[in-house]
Each structure stands twice: as C-alpha cells, then as structure tokens.
C-alpha atoms as a PDB file:
ATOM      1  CA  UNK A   1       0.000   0.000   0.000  1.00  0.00           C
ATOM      2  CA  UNK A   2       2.738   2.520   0.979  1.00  0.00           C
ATOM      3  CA  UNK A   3       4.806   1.913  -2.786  1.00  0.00           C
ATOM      4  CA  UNK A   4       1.525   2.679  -4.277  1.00  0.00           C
ATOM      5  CA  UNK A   5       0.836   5.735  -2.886  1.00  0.00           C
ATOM      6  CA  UNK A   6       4.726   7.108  -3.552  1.00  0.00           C
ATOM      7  CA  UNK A   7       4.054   6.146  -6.944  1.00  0.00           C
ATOM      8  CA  UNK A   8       1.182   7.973  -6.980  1.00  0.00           C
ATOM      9  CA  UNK A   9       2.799  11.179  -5.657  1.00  0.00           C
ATOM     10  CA  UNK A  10       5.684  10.756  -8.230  1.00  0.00           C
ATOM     11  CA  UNK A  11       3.314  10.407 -10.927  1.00  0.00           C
ATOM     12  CA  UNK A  12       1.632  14.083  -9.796  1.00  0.00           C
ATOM     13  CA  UNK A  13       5.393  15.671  -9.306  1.00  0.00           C
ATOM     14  CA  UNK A  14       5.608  14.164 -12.290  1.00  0.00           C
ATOM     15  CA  UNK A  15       2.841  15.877 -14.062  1.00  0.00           C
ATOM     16  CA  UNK A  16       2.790  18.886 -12.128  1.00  0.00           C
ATOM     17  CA  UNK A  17       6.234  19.459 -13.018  1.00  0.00           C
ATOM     18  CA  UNK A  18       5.694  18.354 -16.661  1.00  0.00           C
ATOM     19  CA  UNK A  19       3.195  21.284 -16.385  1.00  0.00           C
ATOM     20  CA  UNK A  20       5.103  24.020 -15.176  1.00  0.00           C
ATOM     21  CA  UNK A  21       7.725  23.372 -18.053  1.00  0.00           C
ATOM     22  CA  UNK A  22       5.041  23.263 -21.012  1.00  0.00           C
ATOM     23  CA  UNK A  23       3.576  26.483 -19.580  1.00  0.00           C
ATOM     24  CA  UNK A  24       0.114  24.629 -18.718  1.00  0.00           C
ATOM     25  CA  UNK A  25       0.369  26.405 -15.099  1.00  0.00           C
ATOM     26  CA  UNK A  26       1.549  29.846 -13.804  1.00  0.00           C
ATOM     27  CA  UNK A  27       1.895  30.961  -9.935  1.00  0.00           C
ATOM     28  CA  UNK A  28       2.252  34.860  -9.067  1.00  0.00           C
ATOM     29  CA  UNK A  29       2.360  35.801  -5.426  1.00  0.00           C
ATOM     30  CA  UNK A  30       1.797  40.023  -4.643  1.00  0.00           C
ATOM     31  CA  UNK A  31       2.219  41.201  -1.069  1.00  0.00           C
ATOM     32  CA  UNK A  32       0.114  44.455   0.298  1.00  0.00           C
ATOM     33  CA  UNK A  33      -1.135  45.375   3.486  1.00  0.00           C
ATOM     34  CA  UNK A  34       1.312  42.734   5.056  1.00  0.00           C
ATOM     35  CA  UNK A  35      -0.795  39.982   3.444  1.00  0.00           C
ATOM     36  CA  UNK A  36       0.531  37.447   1.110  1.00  0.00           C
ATOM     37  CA  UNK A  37      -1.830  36.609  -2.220  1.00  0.00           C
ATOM     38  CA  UNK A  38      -1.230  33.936  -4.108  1.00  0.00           C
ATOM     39  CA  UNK A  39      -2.033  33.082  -7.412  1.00  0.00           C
ATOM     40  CA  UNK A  40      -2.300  29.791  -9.498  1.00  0.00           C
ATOM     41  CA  UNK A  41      -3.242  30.081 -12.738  1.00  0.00           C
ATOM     42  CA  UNK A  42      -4.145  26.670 -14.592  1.00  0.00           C
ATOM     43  CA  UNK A  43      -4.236  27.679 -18.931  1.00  0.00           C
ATOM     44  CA  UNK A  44      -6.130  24.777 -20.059  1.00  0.00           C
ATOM     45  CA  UNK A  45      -6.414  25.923 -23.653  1.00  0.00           C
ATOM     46  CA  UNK A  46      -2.524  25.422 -23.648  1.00  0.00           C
ATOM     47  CA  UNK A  47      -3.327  22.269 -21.941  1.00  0.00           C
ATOM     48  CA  UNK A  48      -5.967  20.875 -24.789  1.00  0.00           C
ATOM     49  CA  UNK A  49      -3.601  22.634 -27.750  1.00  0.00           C
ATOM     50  CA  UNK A  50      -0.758  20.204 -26.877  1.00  0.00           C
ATOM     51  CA  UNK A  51      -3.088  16.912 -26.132  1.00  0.00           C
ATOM     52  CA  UNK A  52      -3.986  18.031 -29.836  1.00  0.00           C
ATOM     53  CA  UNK A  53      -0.714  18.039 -30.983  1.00  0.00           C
ATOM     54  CA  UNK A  54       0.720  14.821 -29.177  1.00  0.00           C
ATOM     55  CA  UNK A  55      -2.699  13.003 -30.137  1.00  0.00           C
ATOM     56  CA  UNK A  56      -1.793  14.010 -33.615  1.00  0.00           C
ATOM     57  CA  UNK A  57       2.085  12.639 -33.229  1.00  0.00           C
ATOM     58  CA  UNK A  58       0.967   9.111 -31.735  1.00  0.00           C
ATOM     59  CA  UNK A  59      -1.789   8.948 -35.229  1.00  0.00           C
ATOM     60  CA  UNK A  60       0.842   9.878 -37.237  1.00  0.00           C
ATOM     61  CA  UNK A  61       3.518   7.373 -35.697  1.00  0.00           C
ATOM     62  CA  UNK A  62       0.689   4.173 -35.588  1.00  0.00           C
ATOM     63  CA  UNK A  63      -0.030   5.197 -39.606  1.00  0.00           C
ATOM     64  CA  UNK A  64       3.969   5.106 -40.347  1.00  0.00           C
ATOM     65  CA  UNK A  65       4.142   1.629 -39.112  1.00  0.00           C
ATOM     66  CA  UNK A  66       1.657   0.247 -40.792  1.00  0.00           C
ATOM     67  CA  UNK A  67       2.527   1.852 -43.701  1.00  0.00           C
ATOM     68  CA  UNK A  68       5.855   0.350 -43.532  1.00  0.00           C
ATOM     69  CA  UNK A  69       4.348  -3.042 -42.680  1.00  0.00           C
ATOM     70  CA  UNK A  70       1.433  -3.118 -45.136  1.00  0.00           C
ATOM     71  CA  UNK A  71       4.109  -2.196 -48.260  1.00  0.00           C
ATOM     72  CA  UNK A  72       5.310  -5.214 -50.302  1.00  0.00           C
ATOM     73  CA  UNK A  73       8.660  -5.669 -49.485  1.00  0.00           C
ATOM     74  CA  UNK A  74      11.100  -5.748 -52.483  1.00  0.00           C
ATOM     75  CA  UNK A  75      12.119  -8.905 -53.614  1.00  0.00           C
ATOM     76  CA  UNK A  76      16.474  -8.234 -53.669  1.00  0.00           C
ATOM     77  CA  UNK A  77      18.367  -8.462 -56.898  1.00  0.00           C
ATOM     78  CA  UNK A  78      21.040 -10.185 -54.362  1.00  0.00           C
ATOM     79  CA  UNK A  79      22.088 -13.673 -55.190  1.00  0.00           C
ATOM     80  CA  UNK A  80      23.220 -16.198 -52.630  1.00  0.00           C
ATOM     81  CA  UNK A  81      26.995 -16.488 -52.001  1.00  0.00           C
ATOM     82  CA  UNK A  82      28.260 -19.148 -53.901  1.00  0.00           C
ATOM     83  CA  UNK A  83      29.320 -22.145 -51.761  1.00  0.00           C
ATOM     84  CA  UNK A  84      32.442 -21.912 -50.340  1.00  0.00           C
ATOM     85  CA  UNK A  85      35.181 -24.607 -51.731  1.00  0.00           C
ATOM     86  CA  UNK A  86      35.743 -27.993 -49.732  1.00  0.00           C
ATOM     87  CA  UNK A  87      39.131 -28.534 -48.530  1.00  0.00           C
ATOM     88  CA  UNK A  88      41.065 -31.035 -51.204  1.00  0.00           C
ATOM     89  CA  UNK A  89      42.829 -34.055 -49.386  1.00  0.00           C
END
C-alpha cells in the first residue's frame, strides 16, 4: 500500500512538473497590506492545444508503421553467395 501511494505522488510531481515546463500552469504571489496573495493560474487551452498536438504525433507514428508493414517488401536483386570450396585431401 505505501509503494503505491509514492508512486502515486511521483506520478503528480511528475505531471505537475511536466506542467510548469510546457507552460500549462503559472503561480504569481503580490504582497500588500502585510498579506501574502497567491495566485495559481491553470491555462487549459494550452493544456488541450498540446493533447492536440501529441494526439496528432501518436496517429501519425501508428499510420507510419503500418505503412511500412502493409508495403510489399522488395524482392532483392542479391544472389546467394556461392558455396564456399571444400578442402582437397
């Protein structure tokens, strides 16, 4: 039970993380009056623009290999070696 839930908190560091690097969330902090405001700002038309564009990738990638598995091979022009000679006694 305890490995599950530290994978489950690596997985949010994970994506939380993952997050702040793509730009999907922002945090600004403004102090007045001796009173400390923070903001968190969550941009989740960033967020659906790139599960668009990685959505796209993983179509394109599927649709590569089975283009590349669907084509005929080509038969080779390549001939077998010839046999190699047997040692005269």
């Amino acid at each position: 039970m305890r490995i599950l839930v530290i994978v489950i908190v690596l997985l949010v560091v994970g994506v939380v993380g993952l997050g702040f690097y793509q730009g999907w969330f922002g945090v600004a902090s403004d102090s007045t009056d001796g009173k400390r405001h923070i903001q968190v700002t969550v941009d989740t038309d960033k967020i659906k623009e790139d599960e668009g564009k990685a959505l796209q990738k993983v179509h394109d990638l599927t649709h590569t290999g089975k283009d590349k598995v669907a084509a005929p091979s080509e038969k080779s022009n390549d001939q077998a070696p010839p046999p190699l000679p047997t040692p005269r006694d």
